[in-house]
C-alpha atoms as a PDB file:
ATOM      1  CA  UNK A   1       8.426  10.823   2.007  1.00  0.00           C
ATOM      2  CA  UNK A   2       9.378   6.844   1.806  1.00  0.00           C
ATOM      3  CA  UNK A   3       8.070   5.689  -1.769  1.00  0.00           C
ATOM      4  CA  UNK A   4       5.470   2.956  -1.570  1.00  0.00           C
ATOM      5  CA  UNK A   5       6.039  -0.457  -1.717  1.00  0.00           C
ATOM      6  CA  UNK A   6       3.663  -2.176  -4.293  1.00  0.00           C
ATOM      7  CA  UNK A   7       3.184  -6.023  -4.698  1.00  0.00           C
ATOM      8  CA  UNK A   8       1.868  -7.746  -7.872  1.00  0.00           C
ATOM      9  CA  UNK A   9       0.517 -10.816  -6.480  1.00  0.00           C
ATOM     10  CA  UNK A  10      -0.202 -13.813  -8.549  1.00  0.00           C
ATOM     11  CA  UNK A  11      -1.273 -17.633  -7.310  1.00  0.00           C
ATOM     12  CA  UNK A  12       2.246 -18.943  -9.291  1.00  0.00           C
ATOM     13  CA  UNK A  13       4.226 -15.455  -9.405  1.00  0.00           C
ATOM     14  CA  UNK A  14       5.785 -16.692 -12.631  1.00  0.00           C
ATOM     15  CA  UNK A  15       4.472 -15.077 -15.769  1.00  0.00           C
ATOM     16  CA  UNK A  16       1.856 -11.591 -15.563  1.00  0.00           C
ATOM     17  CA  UNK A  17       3.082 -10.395 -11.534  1.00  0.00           C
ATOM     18  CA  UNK A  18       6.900 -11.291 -12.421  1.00  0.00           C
ATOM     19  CA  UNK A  19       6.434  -8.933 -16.169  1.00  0.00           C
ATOM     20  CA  UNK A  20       4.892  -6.440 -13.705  1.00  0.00           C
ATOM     21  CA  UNK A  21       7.350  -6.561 -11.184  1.00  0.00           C
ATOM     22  CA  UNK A  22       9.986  -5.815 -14.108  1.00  0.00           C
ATOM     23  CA  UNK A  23       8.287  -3.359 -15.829  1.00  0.00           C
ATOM     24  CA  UNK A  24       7.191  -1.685 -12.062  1.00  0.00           C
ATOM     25  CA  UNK A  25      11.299  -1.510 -11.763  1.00  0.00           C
ATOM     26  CA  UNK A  26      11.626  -0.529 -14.892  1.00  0.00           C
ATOM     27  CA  UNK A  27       9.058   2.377 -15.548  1.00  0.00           C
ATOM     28  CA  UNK A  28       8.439   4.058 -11.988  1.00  0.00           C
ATOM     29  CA  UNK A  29      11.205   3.369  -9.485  1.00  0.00           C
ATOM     30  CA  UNK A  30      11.263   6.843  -9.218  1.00  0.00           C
ATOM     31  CA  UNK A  31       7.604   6.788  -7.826  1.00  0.00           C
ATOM     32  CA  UNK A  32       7.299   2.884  -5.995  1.00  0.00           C
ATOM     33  CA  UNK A  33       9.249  -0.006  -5.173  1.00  0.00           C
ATOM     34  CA  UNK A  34       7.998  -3.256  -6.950  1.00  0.00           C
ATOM     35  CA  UNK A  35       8.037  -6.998  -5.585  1.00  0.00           C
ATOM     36  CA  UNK A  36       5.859  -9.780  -6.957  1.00  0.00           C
ATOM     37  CA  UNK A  37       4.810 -13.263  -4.787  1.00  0.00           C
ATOM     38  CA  UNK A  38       2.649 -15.806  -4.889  1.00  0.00           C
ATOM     39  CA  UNK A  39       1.037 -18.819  -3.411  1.00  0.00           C
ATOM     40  CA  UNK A  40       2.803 -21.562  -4.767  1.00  0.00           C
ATOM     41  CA  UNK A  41       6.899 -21.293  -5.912  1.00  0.00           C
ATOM     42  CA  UNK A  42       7.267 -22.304  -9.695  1.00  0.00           C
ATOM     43  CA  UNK A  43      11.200 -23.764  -9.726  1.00  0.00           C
ATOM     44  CA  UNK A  44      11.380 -20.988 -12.595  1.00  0.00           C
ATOM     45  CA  UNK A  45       9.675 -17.892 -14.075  1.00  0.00           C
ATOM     46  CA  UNK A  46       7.872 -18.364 -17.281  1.00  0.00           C
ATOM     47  CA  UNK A  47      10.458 -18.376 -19.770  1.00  0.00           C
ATOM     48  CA  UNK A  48       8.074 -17.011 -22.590  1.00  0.00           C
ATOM     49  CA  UNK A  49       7.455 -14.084 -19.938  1.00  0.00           C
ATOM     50  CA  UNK A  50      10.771 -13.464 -19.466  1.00  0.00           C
ATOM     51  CA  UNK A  51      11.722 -13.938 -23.891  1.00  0.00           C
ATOM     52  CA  UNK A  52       9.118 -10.857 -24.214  1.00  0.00           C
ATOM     53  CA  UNK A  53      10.264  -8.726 -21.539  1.00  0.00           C
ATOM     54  CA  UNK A  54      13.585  -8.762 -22.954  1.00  0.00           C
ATOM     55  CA  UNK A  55      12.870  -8.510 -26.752  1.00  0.00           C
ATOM     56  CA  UNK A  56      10.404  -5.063 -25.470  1.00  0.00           C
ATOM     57  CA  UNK A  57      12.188  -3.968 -22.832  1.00  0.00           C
ATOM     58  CA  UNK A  58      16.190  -5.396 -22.813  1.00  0.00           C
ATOM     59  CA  UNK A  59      15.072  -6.598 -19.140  1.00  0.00           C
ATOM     60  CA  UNK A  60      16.351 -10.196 -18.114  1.00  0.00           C
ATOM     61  CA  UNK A  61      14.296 -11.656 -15.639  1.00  0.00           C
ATOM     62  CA  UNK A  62      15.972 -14.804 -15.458  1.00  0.00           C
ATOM     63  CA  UNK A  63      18.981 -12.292 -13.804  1.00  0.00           C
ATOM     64  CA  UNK A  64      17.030 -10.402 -11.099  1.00  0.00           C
ATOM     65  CA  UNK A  65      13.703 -12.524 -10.147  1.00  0.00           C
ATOM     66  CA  UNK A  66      12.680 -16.274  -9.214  1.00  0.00           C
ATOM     67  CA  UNK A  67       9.638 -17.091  -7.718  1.00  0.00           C
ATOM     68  CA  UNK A  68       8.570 -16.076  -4.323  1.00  0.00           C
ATOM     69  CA  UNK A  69       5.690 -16.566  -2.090  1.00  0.00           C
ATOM     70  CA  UNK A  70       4.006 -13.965  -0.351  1.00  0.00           C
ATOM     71  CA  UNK A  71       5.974 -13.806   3.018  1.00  0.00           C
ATOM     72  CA  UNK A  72       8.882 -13.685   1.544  1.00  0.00           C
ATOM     73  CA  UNK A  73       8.471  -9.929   0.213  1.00  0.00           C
ATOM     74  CA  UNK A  74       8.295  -7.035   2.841  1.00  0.00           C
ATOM     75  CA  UNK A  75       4.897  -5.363   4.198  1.00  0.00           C
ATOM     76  CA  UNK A  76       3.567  -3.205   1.152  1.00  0.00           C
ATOM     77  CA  UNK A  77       1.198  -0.579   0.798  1.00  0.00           C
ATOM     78  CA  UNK A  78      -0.199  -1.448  -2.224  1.00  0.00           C
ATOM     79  CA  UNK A  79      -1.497  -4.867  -3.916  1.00  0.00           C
ATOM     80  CA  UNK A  80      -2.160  -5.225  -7.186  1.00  0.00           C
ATOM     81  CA  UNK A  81      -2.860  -8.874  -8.320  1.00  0.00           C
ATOM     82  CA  UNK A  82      -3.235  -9.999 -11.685  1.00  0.00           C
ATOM     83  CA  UNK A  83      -6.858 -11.280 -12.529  1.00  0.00           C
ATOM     84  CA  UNK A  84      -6.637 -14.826 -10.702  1.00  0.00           C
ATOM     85  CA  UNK A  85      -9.275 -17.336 -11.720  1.00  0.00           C
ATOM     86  CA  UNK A  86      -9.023 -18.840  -8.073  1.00  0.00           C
ATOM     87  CA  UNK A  87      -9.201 -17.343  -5.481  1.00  0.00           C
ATOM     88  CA  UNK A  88      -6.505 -14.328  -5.534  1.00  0.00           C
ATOM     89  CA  UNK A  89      -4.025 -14.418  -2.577  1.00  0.00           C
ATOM     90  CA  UNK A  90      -4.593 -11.209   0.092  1.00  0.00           C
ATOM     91  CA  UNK A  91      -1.817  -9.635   1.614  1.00  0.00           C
ATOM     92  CA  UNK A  92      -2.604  -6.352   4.240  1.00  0.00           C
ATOM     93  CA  UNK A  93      -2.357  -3.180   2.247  1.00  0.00           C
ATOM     94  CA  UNK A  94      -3.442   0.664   2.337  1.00  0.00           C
ATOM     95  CA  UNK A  95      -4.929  -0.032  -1.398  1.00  0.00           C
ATOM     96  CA  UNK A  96      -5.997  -2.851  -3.357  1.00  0.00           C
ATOM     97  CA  UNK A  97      -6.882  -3.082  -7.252  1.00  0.00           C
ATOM     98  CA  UNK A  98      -7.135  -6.182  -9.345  1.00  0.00           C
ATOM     99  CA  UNK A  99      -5.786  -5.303 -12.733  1.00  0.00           C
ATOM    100  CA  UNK A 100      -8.230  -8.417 -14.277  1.00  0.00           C
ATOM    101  CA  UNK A 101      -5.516  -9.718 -16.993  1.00  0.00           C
ATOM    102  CA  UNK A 102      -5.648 -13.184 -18.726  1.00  0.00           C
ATOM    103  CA  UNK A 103      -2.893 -15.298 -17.991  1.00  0.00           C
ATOM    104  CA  UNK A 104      -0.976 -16.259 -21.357  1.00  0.00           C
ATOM    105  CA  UNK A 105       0.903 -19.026 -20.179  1.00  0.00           C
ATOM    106  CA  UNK A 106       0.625 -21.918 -22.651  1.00  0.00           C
ATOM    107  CA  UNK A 107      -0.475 -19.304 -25.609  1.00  0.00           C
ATOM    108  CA  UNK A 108       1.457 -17.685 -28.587  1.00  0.00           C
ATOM    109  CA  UNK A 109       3.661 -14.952 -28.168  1.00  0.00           C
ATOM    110  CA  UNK A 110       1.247 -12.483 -29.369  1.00  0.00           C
ATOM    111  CA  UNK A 111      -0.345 -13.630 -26.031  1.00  0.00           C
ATOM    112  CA  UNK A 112       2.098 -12.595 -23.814  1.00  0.00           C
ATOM    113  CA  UNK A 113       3.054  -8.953 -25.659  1.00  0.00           C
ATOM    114  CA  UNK A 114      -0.504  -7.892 -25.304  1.00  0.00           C
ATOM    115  CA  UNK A 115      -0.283  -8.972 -22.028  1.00  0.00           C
ATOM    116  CA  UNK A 116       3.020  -6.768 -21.177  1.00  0.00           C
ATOM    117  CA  UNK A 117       1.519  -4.347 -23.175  1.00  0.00           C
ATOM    118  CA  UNK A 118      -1.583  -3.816 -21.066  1.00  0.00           C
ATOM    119  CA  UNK A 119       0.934  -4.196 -18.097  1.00  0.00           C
ATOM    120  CA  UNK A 120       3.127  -1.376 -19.185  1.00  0.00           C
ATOM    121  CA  UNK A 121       0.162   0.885 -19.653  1.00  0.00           C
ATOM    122  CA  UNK A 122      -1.538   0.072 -15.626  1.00  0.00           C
ATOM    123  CA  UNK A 123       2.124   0.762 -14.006  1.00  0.00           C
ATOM    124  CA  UNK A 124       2.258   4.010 -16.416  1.00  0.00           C
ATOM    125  CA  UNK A 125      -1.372   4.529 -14.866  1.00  0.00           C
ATOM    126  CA  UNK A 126      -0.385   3.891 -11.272  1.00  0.00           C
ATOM    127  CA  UNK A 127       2.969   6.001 -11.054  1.00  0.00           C
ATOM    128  CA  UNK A 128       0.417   8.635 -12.287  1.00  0.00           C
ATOM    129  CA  UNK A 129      -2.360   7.768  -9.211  1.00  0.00           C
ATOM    130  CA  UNK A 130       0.615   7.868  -7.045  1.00  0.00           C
ATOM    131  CA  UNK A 131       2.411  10.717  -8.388  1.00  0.00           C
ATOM    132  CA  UNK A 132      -0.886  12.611  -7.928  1.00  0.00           C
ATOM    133  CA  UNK A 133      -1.433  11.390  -4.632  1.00  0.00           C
ATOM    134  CA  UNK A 134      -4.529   9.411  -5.802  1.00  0.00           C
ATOM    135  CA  UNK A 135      -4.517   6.091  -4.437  1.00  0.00           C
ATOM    136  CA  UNK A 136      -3.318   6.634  -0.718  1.00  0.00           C
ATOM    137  CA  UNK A 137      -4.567   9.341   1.194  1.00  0.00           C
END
């Protein structure tokens, strides 16, 4: 069986879909293949984003992602966007789920761990749905 491809879609794709495109790689390759997009290109990732991810994780984001818009990333069979206060972006999936975080950009650093926190424990939770056989039928 091919794994699934999951997307964490974002309107900017620089701070909560990038730490959950890293943390996607990071935690359930074995299960999914992660890629993040966007709407709009930032000309970098959120560097406070990618400070956290490295200080919990020993991931460098700045090595392995940029900013990418939505068609720039393969067809996926699973979207999972961040908790947009705009209209999220839509991309054709099998499943959808909105994981409903708050965006930390612009907040202290205690911001952005609970954020990777809470973004560690819903990829822990969806390599389980998926593992199981859950989410796509």
């Amino acid at each position: 069986m091919n794994k699934l491809k999951v997307a964490f879609v974002c309107v900017h794709n620089s701070c909560r879909s990038q730490m959950a495109e890293a943390l996607g790689k990071h935690l359930a390759s074995d299960l999914f293949e992660s890629y993040s997009a966007g709407t709009e290109l930032r000309p970098q990732i959120n560097q406070d984003a990618v400070r956290i991810i490295k200080a919990l994780h020993n991931i460098d984001m700045n090595e392995t992602h940029k900013s990418k818009l939505l068609n720039d990333i393969p067809e996926v069979d699973v979207v999972i966007t961040m908790g947009c206060n705009v209209a999220c972006p839509s991309l054709p999936c099998k499943h959808r789920e909105d994981w409903g975080l708050e965006d930390p950009s612009g907040k202290a650093d205690e911001a952005f761990i609970k954020t990777a926190r809470l973004i560690e424990e819903k990829v822990i939770d969806l390599s389980e749905r998926i593992r199981k056989g859950e989410l796509i039928k």
